[in-house]
PDB file of N, CA and C in Angstrom:
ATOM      1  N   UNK A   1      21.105  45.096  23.520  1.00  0.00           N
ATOM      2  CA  UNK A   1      19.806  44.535  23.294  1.00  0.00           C
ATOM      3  C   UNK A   1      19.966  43.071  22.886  1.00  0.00           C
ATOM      4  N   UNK A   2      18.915  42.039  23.356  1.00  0.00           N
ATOM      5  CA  UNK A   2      19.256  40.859  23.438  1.00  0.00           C
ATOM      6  C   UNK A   2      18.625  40.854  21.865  1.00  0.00           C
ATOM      7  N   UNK A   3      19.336  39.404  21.044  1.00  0.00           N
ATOM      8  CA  UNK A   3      18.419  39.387  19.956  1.00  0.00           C
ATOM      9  C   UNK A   3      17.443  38.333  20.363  1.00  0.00           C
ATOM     10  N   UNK A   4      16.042  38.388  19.963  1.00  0.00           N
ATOM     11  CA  UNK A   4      15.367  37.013  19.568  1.00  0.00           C
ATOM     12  C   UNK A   4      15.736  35.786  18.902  1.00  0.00           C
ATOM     13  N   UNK A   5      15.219  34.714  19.421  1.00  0.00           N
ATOM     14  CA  UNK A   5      15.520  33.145  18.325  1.00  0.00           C
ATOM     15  C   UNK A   5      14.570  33.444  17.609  1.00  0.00           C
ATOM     16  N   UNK A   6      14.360  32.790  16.094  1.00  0.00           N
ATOM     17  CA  UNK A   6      13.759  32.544  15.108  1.00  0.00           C
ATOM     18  C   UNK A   6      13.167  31.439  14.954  1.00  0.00           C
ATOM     19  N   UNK A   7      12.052  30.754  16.187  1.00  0.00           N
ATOM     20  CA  UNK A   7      11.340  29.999  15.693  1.00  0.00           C
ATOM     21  C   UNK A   7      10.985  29.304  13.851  1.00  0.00           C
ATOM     22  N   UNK A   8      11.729  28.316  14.467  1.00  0.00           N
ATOM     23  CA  UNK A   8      11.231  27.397  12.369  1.00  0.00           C
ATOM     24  C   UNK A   8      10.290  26.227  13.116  1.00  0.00           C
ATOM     25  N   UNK A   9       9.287  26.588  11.883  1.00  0.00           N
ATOM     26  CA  UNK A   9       8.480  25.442  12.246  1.00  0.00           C
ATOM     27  C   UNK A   9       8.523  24.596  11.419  1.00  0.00           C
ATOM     28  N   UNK A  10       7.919  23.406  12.218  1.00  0.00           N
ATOM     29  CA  UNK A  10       8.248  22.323  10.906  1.00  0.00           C
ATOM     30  C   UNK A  10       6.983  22.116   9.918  1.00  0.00           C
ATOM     31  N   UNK A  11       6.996  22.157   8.597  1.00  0.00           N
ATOM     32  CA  UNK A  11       5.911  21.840   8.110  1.00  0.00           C
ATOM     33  C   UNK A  11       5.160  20.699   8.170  1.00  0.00           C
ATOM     34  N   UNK A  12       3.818  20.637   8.170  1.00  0.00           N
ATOM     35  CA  UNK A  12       2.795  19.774   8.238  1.00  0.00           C
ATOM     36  C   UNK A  12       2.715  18.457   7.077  1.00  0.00           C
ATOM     37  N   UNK A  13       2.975  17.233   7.306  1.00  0.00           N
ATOM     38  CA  UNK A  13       2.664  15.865   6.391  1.00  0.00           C
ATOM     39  C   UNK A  13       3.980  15.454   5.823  1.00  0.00           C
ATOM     40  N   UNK A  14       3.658  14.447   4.651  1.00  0.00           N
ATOM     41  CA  UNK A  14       5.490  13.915   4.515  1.00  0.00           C
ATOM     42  C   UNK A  14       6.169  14.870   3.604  1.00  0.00           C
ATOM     43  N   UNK A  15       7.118  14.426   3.789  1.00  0.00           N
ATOM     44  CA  UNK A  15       8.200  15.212   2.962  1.00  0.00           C
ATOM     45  C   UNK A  15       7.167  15.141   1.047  1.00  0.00           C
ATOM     46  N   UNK A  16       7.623  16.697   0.435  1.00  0.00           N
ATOM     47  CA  UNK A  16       7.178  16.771  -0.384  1.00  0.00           C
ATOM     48  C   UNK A  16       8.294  15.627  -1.597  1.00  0.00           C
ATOM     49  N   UNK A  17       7.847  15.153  -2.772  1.00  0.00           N
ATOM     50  CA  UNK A  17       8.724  13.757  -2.872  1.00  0.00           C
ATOM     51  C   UNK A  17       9.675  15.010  -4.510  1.00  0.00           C
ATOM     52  N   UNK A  18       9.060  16.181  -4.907  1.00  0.00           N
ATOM     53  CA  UNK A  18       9.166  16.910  -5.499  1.00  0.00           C
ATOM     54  C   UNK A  18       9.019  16.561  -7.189  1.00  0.00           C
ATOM     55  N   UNK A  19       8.372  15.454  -7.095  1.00  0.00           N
ATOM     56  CA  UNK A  19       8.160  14.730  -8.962  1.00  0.00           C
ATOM     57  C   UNK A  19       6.461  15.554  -9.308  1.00  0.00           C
ATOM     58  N   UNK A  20       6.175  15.119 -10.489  1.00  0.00           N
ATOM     59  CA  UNK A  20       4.935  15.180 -10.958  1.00  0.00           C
ATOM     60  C   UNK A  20       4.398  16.456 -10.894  1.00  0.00           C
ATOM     61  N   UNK A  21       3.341  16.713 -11.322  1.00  0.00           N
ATOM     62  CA  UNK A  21       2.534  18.075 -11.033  1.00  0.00           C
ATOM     63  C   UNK A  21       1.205  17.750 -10.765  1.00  0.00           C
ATOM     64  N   UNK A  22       1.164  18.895  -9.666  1.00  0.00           N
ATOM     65  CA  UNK A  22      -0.279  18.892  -8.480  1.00  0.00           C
ATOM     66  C   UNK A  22      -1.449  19.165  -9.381  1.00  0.00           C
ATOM     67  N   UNK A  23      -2.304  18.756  -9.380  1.00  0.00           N
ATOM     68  CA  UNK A  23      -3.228  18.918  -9.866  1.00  0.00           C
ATOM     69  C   UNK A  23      -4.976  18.583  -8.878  1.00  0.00           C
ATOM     70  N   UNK A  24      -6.035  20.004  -8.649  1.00  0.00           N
ATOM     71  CA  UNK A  24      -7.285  19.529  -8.110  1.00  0.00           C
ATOM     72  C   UNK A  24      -8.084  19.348  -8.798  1.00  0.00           C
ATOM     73  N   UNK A  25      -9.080  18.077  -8.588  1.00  0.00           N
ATOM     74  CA  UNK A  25     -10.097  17.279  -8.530  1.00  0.00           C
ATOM     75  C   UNK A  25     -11.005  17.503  -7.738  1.00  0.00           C
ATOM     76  N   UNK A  26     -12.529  18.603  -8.613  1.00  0.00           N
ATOM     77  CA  UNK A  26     -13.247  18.523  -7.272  1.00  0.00           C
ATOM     78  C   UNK A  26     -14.549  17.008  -7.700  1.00  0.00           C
ATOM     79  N   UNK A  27     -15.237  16.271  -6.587  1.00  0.00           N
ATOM     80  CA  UNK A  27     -15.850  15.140  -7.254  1.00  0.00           C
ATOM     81  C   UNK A  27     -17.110  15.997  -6.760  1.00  0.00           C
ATOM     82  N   UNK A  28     -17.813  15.468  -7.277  1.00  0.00           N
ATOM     83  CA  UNK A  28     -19.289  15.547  -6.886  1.00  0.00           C
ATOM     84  C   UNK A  28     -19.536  14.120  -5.523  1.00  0.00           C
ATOM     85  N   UNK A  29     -20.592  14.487  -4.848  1.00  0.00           N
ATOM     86  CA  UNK A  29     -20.571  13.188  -3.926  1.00  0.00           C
ATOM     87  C   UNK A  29     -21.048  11.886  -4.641  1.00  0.00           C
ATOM     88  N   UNK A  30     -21.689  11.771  -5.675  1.00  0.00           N
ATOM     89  CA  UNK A  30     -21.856  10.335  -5.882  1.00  0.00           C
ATOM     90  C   UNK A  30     -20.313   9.588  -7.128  1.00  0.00           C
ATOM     91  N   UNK A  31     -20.161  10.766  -7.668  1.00  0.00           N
ATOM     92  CA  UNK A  31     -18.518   9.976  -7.749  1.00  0.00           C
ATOM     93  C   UNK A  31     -17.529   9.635  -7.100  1.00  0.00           C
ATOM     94  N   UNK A  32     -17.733  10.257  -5.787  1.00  0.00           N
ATOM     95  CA  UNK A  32     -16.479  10.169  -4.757  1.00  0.00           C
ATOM     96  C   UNK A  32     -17.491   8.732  -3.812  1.00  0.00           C
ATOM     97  N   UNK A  33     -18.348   8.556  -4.380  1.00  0.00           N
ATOM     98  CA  UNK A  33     -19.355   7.160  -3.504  1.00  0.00           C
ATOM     99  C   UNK A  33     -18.609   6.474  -4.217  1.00  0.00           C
ATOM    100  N   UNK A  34     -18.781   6.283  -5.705  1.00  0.00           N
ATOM    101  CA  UNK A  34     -18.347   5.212  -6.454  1.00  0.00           C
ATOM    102  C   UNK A  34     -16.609   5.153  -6.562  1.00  0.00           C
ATOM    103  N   UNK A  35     -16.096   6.146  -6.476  1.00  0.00           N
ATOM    104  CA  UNK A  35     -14.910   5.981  -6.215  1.00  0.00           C
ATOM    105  C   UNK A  35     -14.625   4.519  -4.657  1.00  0.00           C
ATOM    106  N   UNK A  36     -14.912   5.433  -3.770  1.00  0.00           N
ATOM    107  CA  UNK A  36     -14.705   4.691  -1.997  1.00  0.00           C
ATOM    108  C   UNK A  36     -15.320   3.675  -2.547  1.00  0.00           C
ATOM    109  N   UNK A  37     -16.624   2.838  -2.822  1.00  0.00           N
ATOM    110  CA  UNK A  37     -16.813   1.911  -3.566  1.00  0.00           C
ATOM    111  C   UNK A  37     -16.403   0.818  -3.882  1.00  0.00           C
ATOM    112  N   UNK A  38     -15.515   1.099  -5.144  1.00  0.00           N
ATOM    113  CA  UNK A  38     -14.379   0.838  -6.105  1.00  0.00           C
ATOM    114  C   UNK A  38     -13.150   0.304  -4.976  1.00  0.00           C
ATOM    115  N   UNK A  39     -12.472   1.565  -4.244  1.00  0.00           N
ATOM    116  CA  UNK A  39     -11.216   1.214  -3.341  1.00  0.00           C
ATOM    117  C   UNK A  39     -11.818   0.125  -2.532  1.00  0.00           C
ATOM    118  N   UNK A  40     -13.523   0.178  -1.966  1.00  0.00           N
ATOM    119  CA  UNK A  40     -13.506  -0.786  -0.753  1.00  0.00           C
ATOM    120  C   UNK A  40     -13.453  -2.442  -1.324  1.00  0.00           C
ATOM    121  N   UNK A  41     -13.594  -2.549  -2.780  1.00  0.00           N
ATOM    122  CA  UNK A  41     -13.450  -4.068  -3.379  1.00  0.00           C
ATOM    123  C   UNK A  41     -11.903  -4.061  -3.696  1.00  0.00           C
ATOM    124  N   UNK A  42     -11.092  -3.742  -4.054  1.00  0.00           N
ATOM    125  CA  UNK A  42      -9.465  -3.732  -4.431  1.00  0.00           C
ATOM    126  C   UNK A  42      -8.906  -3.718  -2.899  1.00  0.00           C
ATOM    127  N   UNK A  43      -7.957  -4.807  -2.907  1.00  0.00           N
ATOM    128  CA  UNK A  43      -6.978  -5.229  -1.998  1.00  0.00           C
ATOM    129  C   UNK A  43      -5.801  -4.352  -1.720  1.00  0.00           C
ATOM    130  N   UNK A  44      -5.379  -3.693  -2.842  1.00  0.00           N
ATOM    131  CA  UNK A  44      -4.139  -3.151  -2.647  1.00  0.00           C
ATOM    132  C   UNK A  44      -4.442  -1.931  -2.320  1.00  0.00           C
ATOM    133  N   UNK A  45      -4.821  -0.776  -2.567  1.00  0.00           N
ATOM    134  CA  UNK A  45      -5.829   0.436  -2.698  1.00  0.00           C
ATOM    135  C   UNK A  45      -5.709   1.175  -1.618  1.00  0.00           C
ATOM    136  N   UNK A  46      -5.077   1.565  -0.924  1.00  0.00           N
ATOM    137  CA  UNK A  46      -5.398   2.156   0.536  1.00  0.00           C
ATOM    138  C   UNK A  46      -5.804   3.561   0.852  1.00  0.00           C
ATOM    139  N   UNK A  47      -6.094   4.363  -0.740  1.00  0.00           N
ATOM    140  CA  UNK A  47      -5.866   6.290  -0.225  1.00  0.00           C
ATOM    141  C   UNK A  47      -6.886   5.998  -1.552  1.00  0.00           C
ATOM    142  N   UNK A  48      -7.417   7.211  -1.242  1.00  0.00           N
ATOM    143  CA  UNK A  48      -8.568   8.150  -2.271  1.00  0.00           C
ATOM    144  C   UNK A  48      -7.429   8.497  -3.936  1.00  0.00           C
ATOM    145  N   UNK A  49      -6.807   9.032  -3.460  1.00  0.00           N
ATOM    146  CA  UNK A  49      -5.783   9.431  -4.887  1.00  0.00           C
ATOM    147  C   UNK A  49      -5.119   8.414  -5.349  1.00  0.00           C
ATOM    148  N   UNK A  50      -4.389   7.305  -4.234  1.00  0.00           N
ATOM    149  CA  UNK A  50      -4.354   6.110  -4.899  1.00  0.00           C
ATOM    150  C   UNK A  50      -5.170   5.356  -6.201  1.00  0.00           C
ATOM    151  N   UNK A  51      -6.529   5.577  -5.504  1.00  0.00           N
ATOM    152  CA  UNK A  51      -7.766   4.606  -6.196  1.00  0.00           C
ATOM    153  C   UNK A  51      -8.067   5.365  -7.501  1.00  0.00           C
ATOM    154  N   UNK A  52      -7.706   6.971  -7.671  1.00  0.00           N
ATOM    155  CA  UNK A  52      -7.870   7.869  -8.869  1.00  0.00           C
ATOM    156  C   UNK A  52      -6.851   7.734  -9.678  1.00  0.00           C
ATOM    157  N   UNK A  53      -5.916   7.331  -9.319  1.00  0.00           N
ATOM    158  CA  UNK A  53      -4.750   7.226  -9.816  1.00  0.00           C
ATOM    159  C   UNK A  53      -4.483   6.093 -10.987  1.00  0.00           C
ATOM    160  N   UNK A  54      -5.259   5.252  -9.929  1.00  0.00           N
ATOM    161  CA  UNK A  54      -5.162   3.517 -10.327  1.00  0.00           C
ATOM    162  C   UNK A  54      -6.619   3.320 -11.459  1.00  0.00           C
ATOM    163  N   UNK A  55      -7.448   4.297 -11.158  1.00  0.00           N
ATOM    164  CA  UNK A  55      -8.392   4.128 -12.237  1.00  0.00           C
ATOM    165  C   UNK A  55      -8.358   4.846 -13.528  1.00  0.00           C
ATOM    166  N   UNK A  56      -7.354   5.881 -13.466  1.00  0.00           N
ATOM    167  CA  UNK A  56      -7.024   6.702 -14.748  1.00  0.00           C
ATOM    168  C   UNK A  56      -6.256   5.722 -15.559  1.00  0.00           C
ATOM    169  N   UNK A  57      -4.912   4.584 -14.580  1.00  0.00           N
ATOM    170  CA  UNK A  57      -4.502   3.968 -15.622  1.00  0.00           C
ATOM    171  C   UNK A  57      -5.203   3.489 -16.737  1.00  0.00           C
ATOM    172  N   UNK A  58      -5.910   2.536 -15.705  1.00  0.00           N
ATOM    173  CA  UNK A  58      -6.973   2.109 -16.455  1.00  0.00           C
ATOM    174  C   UNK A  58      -7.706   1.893 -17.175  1.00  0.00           C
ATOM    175  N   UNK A  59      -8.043   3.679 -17.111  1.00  0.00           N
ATOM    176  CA  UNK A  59      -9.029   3.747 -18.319  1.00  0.00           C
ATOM    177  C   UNK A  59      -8.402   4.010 -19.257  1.00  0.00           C
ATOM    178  N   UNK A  60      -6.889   4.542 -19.089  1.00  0.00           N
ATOM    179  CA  UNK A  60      -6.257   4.854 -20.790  1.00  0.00           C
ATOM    180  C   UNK A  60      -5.492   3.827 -20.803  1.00  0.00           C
ATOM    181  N   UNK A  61      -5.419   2.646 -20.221  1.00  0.00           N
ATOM    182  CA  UNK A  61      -4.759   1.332 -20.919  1.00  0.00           C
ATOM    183  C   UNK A  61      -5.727   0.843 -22.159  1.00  0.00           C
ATOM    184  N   UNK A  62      -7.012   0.884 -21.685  1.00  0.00           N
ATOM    185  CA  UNK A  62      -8.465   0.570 -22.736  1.00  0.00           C
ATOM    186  C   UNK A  62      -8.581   0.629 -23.745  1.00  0.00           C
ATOM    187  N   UNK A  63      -8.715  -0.044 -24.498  1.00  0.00           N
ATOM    188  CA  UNK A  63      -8.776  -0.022 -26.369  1.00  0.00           C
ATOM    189  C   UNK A  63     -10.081   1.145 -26.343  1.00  0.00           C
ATOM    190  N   UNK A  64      -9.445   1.848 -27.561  1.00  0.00           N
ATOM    191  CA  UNK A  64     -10.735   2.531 -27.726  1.00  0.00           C
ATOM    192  C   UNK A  64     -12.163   1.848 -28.776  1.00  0.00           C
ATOM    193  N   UNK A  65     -13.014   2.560 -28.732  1.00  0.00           N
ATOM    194  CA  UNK A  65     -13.759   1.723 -29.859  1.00  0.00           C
ATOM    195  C   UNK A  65     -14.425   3.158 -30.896  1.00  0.00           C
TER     196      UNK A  65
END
């Protein structure tokens, strides 16, 4: 009896980079407005999680009051 090959597929998007922990964010649509918003005035900014990313610094660089 012949054996079968074992199709491997390749997984879908980039390599996982294996740091940090995953975490979901669901937005409501007018935060995810003001988010896209936000990214469409910033130069550097190019991804949605980027721009969440870059605004969490942010807000905890902030003196509190």
């Amino acid at each position: 009896m012949k054996r079968q090959a074992v199709k491997v597929r390749k997984k879908r998007g980039p390599p996982s980079t294996g740091k940090g922990t995953q975490i979901q964010v669901r937005l409501q649509p007018d935060d995810l407005t003001a988010v896209d918003a936000w990214r469409d005035e910033q130069d550097d900014v190019p991804t949605r999680p980027e721009a969440i990313r870059t605004l969490m610094r942010l807000s905890l660089k902030k003196p509190r009051s």
